[in-house]
PDB file of N, CA and C in Angstrom:
ATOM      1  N   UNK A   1       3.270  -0.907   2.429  1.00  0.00           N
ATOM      2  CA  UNK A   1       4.294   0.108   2.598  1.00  0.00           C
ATOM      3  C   UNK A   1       3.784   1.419   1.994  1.00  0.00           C
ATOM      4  N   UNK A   2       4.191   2.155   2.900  1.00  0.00           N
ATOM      5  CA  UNK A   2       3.637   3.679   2.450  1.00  0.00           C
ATOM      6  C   UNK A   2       5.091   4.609   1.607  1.00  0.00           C
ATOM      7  N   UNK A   3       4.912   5.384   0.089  1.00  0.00           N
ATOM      8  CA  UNK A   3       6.368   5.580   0.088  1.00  0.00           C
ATOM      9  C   UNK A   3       5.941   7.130   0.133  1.00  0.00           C
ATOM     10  N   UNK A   4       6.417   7.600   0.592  1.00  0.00           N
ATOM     11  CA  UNK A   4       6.276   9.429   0.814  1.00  0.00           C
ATOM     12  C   UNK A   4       7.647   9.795   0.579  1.00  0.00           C
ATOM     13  N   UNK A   5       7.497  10.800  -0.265  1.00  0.00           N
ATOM     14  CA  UNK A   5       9.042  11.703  -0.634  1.00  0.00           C
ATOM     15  C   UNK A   5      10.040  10.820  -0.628  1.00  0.00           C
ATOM     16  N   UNK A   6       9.961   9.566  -1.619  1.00  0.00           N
ATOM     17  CA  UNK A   6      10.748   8.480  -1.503  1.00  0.00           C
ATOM     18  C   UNK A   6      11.349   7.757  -0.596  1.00  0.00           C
ATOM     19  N   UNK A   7      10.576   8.161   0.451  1.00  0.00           N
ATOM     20  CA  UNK A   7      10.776   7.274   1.758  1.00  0.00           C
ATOM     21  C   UNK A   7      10.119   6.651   2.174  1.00  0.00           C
ATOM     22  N   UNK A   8      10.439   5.142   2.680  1.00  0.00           N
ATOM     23  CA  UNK A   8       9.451   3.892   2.719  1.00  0.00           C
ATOM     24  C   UNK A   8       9.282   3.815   4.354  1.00  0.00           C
ATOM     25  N   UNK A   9       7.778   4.107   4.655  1.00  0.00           N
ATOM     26  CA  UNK A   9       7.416   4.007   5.514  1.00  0.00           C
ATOM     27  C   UNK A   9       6.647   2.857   5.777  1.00  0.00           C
ATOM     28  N   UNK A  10       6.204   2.307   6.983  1.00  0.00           N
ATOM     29  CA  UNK A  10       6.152   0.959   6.982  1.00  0.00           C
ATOM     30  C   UNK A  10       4.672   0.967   8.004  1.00  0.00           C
ATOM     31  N   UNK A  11       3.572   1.131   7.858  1.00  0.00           N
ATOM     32  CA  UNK A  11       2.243   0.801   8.351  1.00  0.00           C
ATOM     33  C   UNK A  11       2.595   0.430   9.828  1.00  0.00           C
ATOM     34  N   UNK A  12       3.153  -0.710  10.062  1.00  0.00           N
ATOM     35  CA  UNK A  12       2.788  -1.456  11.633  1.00  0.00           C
ATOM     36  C   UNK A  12       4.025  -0.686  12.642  1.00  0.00           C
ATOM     37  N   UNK A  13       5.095   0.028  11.683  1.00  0.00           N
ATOM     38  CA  UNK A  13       5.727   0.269  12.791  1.00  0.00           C
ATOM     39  C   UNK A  13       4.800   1.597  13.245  1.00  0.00           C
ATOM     40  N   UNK A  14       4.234   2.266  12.413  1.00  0.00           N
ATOM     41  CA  UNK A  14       3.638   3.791  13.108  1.00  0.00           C
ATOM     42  C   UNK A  14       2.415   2.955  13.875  1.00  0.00           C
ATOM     43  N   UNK A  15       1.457   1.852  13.317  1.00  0.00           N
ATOM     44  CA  UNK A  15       0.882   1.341  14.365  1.00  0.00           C
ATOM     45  C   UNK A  15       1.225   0.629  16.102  1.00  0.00           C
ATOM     46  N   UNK A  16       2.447   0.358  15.870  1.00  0.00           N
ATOM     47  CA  UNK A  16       2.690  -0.015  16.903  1.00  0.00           C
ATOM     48  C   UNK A  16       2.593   1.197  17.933  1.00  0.00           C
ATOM     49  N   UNK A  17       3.107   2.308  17.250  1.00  0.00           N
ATOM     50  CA  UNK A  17       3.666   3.096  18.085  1.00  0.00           C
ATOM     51  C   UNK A  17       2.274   3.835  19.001  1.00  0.00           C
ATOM     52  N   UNK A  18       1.251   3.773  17.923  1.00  0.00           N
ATOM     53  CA  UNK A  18       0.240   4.851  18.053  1.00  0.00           C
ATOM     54  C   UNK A  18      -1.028   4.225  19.040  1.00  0.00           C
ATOM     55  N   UNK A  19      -0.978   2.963  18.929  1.00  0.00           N
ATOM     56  CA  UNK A  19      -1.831   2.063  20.021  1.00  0.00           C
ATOM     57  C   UNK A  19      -1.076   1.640  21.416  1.00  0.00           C
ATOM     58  N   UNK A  20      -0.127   2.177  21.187  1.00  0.00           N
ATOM     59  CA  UNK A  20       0.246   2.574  22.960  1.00  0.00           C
ATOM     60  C   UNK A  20      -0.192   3.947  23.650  1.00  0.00           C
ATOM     61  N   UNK A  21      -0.404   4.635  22.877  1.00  0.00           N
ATOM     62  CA  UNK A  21      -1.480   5.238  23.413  1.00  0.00           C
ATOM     63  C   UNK A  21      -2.903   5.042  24.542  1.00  0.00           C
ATOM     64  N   UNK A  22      -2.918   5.345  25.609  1.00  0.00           N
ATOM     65  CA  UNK A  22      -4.046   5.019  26.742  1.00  0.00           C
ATOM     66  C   UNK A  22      -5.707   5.069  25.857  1.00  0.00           C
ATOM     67  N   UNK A  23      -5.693   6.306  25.157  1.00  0.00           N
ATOM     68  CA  UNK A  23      -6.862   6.853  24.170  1.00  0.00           C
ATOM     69  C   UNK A  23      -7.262   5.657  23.245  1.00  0.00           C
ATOM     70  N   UNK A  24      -6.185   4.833  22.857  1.00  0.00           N
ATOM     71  CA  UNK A  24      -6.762   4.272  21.447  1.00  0.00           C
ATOM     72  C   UNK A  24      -6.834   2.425  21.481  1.00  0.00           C
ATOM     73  N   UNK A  25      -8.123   2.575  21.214  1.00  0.00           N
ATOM     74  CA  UNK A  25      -8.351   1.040  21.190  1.00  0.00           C
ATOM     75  C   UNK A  25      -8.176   0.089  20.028  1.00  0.00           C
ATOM     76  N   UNK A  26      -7.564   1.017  18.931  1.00  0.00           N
ATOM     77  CA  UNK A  26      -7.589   0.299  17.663  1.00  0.00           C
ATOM     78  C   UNK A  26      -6.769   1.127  16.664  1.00  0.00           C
ATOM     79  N   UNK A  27      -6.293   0.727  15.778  1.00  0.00           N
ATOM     80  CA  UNK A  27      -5.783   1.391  14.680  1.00  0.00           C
ATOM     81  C   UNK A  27      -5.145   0.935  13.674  1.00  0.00           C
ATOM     82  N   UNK A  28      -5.046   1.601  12.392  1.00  0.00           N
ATOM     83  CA  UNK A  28      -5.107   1.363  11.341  1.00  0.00           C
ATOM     84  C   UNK A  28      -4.190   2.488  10.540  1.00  0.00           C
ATOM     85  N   UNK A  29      -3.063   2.220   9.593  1.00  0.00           N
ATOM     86  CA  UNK A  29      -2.276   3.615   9.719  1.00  0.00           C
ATOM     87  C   UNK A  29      -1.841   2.985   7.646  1.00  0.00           C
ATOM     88  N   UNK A  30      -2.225   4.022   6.756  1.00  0.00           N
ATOM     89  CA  UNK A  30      -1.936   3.710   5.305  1.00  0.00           C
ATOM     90  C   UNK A  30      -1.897   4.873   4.702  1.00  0.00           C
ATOM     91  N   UNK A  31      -1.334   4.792   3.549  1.00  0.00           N
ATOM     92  CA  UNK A  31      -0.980   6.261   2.503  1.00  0.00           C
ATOM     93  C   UNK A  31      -2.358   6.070   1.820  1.00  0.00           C
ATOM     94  N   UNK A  32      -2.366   7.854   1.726  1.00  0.00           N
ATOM     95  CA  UNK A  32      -3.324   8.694   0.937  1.00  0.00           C
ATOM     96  C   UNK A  32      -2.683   9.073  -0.134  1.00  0.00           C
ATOM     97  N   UNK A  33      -3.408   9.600  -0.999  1.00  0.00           N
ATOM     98  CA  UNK A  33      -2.362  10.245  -2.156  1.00  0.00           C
ATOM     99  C   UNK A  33      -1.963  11.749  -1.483  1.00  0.00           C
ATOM    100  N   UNK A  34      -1.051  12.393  -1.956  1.00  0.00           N
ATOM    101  CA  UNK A  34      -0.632  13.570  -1.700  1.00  0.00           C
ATOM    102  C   UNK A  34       0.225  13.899  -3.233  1.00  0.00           C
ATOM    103  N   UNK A  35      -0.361  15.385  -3.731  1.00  0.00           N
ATOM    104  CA  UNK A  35       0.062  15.550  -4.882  1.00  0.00           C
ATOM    105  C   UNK A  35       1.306  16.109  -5.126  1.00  0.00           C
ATOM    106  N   UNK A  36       2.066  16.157  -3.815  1.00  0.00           N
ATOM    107  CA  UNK A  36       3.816  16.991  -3.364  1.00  0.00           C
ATOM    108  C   UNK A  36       4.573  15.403  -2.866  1.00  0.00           C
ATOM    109  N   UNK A  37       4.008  14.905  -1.805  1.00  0.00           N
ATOM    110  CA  UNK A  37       4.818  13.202  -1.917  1.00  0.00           C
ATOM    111  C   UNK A  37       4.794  11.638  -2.359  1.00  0.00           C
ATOM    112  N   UNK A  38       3.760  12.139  -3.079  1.00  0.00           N
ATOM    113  CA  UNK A  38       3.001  10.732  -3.844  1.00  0.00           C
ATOM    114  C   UNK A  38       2.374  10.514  -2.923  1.00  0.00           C
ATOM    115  N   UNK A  39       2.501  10.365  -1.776  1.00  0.00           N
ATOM    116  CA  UNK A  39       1.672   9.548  -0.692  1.00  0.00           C
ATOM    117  C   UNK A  39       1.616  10.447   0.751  1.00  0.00           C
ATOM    118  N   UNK A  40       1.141  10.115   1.744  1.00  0.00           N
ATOM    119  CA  UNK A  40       0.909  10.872   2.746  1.00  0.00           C
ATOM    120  C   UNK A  40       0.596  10.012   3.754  1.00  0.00           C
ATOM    121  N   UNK A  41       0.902   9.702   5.002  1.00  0.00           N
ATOM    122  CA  UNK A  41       0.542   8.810   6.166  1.00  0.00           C
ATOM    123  C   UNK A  41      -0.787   9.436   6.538  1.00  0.00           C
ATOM    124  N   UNK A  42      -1.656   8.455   6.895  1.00  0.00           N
ATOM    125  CA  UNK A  42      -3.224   8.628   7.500  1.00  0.00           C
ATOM    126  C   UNK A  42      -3.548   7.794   8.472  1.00  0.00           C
ATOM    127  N   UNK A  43      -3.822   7.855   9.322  1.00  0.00           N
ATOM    128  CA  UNK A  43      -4.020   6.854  10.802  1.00  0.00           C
ATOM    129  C   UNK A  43      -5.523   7.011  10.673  1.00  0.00           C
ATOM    130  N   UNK A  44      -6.088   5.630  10.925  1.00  0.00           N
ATOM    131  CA  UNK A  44      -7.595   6.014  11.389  1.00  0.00           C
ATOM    132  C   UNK A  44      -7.721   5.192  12.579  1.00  0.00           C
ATOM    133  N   UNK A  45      -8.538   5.866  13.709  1.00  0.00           N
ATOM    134  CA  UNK A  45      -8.367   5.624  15.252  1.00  0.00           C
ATOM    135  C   UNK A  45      -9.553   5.431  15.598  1.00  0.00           C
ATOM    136  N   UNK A  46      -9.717   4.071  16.340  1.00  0.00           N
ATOM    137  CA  UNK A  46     -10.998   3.564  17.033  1.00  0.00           C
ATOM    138  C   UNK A  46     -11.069   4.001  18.465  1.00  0.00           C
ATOM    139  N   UNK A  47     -11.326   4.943  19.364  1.00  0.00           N
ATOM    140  CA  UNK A  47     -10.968   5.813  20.689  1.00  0.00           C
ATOM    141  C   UNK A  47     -11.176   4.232  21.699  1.00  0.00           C
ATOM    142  N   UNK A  48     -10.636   4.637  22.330  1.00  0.00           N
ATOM    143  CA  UNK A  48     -10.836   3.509  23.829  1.00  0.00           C
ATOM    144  C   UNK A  48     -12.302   4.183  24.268  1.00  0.00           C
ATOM    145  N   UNK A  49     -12.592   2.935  25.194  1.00  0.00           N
ATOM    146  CA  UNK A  49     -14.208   3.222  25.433  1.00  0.00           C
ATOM    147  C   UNK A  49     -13.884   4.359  26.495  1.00  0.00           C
ATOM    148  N   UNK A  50     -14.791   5.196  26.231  1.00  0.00           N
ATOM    149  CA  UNK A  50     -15.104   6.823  27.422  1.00  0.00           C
ATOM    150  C   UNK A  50     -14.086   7.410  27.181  1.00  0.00           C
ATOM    151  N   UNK A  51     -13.739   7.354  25.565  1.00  0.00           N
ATOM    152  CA  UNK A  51     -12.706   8.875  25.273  1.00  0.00           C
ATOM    153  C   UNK A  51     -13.317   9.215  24.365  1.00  0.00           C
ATOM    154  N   UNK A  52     -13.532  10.692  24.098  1.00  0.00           N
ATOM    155  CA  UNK A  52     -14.250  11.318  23.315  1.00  0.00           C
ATOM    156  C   UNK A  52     -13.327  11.395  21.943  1.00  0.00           C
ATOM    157  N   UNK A  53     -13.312  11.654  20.801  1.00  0.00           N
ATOM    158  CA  UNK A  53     -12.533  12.164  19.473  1.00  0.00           C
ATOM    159  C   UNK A  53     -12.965  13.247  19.370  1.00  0.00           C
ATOM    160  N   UNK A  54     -11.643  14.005  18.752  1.00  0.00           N
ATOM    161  CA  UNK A  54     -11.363  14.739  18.313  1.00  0.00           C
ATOM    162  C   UNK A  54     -10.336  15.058  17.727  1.00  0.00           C
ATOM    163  N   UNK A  55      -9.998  16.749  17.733  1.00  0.00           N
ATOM    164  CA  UNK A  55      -8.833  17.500  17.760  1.00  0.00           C
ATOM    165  C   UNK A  55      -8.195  17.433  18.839  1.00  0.00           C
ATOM    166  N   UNK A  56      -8.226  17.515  19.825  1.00  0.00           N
ATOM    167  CA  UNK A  56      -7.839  17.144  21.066  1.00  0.00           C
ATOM    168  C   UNK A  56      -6.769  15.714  21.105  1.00  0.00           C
ATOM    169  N   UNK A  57      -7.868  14.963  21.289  1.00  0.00           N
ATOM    170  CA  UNK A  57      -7.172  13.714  21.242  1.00  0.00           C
ATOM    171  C   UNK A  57      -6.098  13.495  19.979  1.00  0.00           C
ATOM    172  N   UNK A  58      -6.818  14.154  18.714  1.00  0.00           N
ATOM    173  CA  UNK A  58      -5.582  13.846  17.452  1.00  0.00           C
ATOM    174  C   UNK A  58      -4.236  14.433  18.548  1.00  0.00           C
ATOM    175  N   UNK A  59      -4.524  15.428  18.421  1.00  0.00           N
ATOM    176  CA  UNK A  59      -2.785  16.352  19.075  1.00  0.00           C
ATOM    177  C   UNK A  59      -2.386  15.418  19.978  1.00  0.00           C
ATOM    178  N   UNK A  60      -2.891  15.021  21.401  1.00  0.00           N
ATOM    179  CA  UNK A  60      -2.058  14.084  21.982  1.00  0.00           C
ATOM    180  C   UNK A  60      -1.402  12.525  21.524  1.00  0.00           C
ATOM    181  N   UNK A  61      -2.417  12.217  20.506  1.00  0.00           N
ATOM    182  CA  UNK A  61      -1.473  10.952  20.169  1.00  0.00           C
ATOM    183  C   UNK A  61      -0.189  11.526  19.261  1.00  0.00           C
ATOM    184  N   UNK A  62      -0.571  12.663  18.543  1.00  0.00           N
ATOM    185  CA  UNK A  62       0.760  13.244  17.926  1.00  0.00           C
ATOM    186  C   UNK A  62       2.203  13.240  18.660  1.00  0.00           C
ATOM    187  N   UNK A  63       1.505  14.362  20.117  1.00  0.00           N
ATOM    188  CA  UNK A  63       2.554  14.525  20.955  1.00  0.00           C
ATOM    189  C   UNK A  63       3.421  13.362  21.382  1.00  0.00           C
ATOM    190  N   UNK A  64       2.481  12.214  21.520  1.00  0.00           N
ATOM    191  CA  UNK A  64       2.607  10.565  22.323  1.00  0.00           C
ATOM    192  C   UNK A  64       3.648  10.352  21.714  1.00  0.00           C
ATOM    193  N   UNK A  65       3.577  10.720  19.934  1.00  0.00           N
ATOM    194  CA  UNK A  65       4.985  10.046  19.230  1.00  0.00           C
ATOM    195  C   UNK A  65       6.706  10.589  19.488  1.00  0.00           C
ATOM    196  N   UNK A  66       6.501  11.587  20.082  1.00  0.00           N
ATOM    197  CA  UNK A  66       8.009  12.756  19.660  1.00  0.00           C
ATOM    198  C   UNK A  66       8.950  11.861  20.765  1.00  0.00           C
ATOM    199  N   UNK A  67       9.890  11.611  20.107  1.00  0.00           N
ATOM    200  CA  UNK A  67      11.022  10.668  20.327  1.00  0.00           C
ATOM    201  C   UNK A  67      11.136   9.335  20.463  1.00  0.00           C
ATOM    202  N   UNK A  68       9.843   8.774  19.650  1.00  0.00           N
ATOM    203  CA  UNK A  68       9.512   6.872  19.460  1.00  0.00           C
ATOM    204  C   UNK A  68       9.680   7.042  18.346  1.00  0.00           C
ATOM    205  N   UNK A  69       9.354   7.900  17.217  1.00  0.00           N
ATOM    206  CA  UNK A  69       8.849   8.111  16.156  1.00  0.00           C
ATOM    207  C   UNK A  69       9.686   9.193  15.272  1.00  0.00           C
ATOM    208  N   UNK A  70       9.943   8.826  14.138  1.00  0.00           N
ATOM    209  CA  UNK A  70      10.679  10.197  13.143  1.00  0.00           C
ATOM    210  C   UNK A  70       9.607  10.704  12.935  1.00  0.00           C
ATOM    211  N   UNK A  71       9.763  11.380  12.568  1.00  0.00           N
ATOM    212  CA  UNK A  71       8.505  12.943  12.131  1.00  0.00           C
ATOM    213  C   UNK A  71       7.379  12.843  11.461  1.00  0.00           C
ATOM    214  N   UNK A  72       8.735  11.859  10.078  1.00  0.00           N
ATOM    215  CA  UNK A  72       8.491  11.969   8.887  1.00  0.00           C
ATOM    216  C   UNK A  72       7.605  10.741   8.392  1.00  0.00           C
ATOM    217  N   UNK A  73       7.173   9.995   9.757  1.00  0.00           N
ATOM    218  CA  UNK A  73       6.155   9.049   9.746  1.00  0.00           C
ATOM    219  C   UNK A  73       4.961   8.952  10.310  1.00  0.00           C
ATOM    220  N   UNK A  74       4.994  10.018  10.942  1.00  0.00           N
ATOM    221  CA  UNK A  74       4.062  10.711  11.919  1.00  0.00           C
ATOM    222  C   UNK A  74       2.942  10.896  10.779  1.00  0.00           C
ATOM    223  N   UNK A  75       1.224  10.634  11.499  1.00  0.00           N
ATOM    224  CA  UNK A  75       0.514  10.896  10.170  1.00  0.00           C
ATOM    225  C   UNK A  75       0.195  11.914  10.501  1.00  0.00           C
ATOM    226  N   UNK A  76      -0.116  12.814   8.723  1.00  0.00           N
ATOM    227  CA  UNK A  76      -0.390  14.117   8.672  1.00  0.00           C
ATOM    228  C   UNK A  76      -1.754  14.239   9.307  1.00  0.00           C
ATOM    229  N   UNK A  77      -2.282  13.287   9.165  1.00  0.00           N
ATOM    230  CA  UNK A  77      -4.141  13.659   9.609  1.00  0.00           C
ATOM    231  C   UNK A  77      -4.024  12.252  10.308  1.00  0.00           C
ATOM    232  N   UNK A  78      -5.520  12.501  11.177  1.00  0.00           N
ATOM    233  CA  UNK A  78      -6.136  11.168  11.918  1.00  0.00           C
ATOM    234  C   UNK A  78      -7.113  11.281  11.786  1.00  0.00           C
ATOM    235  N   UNK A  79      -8.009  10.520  11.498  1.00  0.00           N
ATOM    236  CA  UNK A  79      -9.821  10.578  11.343  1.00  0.00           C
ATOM    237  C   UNK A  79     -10.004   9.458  12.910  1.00  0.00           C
ATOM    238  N   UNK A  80     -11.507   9.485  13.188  1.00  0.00           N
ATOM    239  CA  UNK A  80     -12.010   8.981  14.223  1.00  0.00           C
ATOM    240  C   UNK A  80     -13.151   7.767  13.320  1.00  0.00           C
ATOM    241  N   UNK A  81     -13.254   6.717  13.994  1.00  0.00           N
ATOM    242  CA  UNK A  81     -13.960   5.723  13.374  1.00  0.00           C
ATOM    243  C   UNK A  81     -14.380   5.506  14.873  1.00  0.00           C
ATOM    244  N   UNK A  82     -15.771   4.681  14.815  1.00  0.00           N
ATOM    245  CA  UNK A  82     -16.312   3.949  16.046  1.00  0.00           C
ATOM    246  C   UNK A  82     -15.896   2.479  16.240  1.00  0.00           C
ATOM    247  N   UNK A  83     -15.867   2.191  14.927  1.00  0.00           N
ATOM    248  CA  UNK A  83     -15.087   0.544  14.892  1.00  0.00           C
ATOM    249  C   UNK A  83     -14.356   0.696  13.418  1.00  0.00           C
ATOM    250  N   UNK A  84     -13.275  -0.116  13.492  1.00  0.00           N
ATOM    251  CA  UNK A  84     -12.437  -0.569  12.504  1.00  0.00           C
ATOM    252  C   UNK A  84     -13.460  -1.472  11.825  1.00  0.00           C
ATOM    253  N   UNK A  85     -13.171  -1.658  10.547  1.00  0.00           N
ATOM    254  CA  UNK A  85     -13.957  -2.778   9.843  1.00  0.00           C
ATOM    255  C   UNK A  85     -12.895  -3.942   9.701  1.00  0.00           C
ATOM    256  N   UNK A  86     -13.531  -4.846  10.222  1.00  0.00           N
ATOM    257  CA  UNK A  86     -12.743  -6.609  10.249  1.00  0.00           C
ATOM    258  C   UNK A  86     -13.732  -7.375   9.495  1.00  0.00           C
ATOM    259  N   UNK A  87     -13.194  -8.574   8.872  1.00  0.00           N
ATOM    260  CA  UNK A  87     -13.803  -9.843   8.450  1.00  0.00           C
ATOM    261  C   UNK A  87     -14.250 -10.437   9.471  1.00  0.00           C
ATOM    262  N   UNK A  88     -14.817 -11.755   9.233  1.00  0.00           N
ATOM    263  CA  UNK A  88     -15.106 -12.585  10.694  1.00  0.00           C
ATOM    264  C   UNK A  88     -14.197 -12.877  11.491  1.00  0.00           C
ATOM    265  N   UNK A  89     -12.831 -13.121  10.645  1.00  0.00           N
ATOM    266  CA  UNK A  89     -11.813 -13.822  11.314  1.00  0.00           C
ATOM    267  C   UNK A  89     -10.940 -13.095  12.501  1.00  0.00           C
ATOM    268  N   UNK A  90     -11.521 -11.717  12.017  1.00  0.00           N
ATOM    269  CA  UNK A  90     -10.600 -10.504  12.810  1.00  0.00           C
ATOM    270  C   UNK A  90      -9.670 -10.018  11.905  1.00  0.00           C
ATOM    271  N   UNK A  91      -9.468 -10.357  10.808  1.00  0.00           N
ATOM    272  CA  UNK A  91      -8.489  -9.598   9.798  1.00  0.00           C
ATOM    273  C   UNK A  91      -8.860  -8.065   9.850  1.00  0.00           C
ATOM    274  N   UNK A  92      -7.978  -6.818   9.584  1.00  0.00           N
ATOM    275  CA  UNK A  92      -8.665  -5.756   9.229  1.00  0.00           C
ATOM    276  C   UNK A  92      -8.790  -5.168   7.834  1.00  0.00           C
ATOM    277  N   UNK A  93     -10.205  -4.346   7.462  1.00  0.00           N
ATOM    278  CA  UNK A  93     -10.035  -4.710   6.402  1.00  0.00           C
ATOM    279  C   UNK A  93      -9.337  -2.950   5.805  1.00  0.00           C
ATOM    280  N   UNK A  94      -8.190  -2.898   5.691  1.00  0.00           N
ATOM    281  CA  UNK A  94      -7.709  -1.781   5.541  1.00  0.00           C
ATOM    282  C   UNK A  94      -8.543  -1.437   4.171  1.00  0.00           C
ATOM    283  N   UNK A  95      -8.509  -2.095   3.183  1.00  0.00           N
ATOM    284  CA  UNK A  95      -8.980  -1.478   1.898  1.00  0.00           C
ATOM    285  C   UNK A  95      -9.971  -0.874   1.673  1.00  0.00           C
ATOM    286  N   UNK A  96     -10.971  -1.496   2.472  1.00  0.00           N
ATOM    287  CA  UNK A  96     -12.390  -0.786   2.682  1.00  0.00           C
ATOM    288  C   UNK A  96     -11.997   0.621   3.302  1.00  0.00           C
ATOM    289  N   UNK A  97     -10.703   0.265   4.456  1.00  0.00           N
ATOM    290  CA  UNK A  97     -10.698   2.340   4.813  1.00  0.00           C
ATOM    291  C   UNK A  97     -10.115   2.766   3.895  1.00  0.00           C
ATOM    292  N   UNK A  98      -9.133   2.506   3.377  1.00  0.00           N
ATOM    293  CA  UNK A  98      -8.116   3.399   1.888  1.00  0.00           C
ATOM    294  C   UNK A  98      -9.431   3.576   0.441  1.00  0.00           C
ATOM    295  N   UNK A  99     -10.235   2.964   0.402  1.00  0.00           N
ATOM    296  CA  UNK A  99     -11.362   3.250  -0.745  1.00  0.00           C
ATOM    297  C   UNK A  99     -11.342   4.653  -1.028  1.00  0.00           C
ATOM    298  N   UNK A 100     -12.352   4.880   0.199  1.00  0.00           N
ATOM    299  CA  UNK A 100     -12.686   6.664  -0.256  1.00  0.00           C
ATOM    300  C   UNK A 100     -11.379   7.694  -0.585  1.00  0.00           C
ATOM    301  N   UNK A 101     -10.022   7.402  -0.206  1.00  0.00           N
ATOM    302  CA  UNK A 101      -9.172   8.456  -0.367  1.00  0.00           C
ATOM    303  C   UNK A 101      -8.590   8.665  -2.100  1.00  0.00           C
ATOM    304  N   UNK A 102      -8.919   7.219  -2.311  1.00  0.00           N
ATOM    305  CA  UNK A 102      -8.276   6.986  -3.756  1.00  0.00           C
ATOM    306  C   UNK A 102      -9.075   7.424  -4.845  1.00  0.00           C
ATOM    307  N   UNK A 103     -10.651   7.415  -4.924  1.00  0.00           N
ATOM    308  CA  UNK A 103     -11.590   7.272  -5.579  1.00  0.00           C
ATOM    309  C   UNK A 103     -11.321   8.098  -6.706  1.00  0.00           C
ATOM    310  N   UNK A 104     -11.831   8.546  -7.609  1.00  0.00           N
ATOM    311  CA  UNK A 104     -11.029   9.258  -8.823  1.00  0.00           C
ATOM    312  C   UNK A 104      -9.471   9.146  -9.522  1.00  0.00           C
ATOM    313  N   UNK A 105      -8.908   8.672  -8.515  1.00  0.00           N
ATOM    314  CA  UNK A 105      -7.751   8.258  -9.405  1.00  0.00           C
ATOM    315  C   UNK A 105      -7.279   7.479  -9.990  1.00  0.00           C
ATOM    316  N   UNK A 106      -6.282   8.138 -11.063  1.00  0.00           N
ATOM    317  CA  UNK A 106      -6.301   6.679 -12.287  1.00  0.00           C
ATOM    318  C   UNK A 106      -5.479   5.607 -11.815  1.00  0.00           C
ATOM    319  N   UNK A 107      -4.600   6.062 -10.696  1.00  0.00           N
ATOM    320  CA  UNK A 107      -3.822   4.479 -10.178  1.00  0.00           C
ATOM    321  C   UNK A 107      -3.961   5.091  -8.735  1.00  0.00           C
ATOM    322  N   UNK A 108      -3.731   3.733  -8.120  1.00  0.00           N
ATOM    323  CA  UNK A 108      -3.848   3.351  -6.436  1.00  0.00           C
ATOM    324  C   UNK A 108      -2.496   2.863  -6.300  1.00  0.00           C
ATOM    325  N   UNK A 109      -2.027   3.436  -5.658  1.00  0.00           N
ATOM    326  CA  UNK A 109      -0.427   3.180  -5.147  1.00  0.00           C
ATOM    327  C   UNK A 109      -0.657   1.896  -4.041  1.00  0.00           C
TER     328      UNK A 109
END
């Protein structure tokens, strides 16, 4: 659970929403720190094969959300990955993506 401006946002529902998207073959959606809401929504997006990443593509999956989605779950940023990182089993391994955002800080939400 992601809590931003004391509001509990919930990982799989913004995933659900964001892999209906035609563009995206994968995804992965967790709080960053943010030093105004404790936390901050971050999507990281594996593109469907023969879609390019970008800025581009960030804005349309944005757009994709407006009226599936409150706002206020909408992630502030999207990064582009080539593959999600999984175990063997297919688990994903979110922690390995949330690592780098946390690094220096004295607690991990």
């Amino acid at each position: 659970m992601i809590i931003s401006g004391g509001a509990n946002i919930y990982p799989a529902e913004v995933e659900a929403e964001i892999i209906m998207h035609p563009g995206v073959a994968d995804v992965a959606v967790f709080g960053i720190p943010d030093d105004d809401w404790g936390e901050s929504v971050k999507a990281v997006v594996e593109p469907a094969a023969g879609v390019s990443p970008g800025p581009d593509l960030a804005a349309d999956i944005l757009a994709s959300l407006t009226g599936r989605l409150s706002k206020m779950k909408w992630p502030r940023s999207i990064d582009f990955i080539e593959q999600l990182p999984r175990d063997p089993s297919g688990k994903l391994l979110k922690r390995r993506l949330r690592e780098p955002y946390w690094q220096g800080r004295d607690t991990v939400i």
